[in-house]
C-alpha atoms as a PDB file:
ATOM      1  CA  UNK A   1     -25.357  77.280 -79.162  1.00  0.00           C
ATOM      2  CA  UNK A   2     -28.184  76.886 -81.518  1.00  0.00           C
ATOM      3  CA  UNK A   3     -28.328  78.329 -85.330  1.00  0.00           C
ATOM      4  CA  UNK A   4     -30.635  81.131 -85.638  1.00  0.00           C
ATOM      5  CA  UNK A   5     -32.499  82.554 -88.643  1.00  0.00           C
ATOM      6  CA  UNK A   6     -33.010  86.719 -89.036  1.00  0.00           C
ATOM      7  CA  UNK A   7     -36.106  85.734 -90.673  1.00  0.00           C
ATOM      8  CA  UNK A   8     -36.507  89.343 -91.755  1.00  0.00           C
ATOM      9  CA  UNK A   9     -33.883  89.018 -94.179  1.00  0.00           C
ATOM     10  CA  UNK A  10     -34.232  85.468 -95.431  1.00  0.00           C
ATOM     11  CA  UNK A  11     -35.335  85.045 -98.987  1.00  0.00           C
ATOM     12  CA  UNK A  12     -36.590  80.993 -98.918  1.00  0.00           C
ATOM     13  CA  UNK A  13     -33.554  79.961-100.874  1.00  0.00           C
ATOM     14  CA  UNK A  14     -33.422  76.438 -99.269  1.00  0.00           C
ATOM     15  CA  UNK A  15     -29.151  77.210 -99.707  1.00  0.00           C
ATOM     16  CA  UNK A  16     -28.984  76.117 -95.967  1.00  0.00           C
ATOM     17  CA  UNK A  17     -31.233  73.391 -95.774  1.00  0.00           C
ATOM     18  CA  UNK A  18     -29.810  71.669 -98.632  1.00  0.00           C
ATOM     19  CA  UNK A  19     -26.317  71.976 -96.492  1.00  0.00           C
ATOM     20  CA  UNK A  20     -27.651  70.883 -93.042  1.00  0.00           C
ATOM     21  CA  UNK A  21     -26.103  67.152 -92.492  1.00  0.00           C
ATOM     22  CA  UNK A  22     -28.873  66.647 -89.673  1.00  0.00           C
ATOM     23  CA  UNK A  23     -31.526  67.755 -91.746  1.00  0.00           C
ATOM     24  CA  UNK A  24     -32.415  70.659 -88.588  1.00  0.00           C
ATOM     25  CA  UNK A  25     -33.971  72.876 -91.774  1.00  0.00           C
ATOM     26  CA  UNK A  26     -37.329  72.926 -93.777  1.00  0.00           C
ATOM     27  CA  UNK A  27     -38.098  76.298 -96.003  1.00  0.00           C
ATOM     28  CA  UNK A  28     -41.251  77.139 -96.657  1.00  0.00           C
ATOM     29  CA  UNK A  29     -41.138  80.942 -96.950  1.00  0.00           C
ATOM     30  CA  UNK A  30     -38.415  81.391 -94.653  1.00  0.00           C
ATOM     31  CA  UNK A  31     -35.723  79.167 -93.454  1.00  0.00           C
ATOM     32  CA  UNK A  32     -37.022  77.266 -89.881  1.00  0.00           C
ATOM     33  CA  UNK A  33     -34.391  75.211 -87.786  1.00  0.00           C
ATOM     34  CA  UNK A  34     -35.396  72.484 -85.116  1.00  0.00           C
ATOM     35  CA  UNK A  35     -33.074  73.502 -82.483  1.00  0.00           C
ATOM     36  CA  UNK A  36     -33.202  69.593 -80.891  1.00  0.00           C
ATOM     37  CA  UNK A  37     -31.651  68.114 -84.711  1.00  0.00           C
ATOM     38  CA  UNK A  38     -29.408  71.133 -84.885  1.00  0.00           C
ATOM     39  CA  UNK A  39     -25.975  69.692 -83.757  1.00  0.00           C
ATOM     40  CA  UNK A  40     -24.126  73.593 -84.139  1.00  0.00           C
ATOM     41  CA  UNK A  41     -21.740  72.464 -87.439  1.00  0.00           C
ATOM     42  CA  UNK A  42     -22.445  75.532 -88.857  1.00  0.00           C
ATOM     43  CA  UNK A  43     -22.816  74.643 -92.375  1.00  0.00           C
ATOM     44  CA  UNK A  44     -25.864  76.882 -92.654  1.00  0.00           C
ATOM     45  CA  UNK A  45     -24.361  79.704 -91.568  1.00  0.00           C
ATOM     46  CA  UNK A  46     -21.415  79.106 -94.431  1.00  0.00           C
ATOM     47  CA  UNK A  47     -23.900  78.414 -97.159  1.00  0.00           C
ATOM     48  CA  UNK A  48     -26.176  81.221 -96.538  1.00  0.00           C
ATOM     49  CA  UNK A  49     -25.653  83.754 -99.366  1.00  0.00           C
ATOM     50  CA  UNK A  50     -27.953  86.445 -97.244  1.00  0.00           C
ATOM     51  CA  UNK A  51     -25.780  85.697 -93.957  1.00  0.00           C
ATOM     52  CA  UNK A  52     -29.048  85.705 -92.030  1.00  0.00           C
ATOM     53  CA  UNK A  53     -27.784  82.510 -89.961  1.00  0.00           C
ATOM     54  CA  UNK A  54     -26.021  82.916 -87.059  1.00  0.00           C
ATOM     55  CA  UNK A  55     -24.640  80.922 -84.122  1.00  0.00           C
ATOM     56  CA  UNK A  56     -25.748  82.121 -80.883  1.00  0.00           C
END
């Protein structure tokens, strides 16, 4: 599994990369993950107060 961003509904907050403990997350406009640093914790997907993070 990988963390995935519904970019569409992302607003930029940084919320998830601020919560990422493998630093897998820049924002710029929307939130980007680097699926080979992303270890699947979830901690993104908790944070985000859009829920546009998913595991899949």
């Amino acid at each position: 599994m990988v963390a995935k961003v519904d970019v569409e509904n992302c607003i930029g907050c940084g919320a998830c990369e601020d919560a990422c403990p493998s630093e897998a997350i820049k924002v710029d406009d929307v939130a980007k993950i680097d699926g080979d640093k992303c270890t699947d914790c979830g901690a993104c997907v908790d944070e985000c107060p859009q829920g546009c993070i998913s595991l899949e």
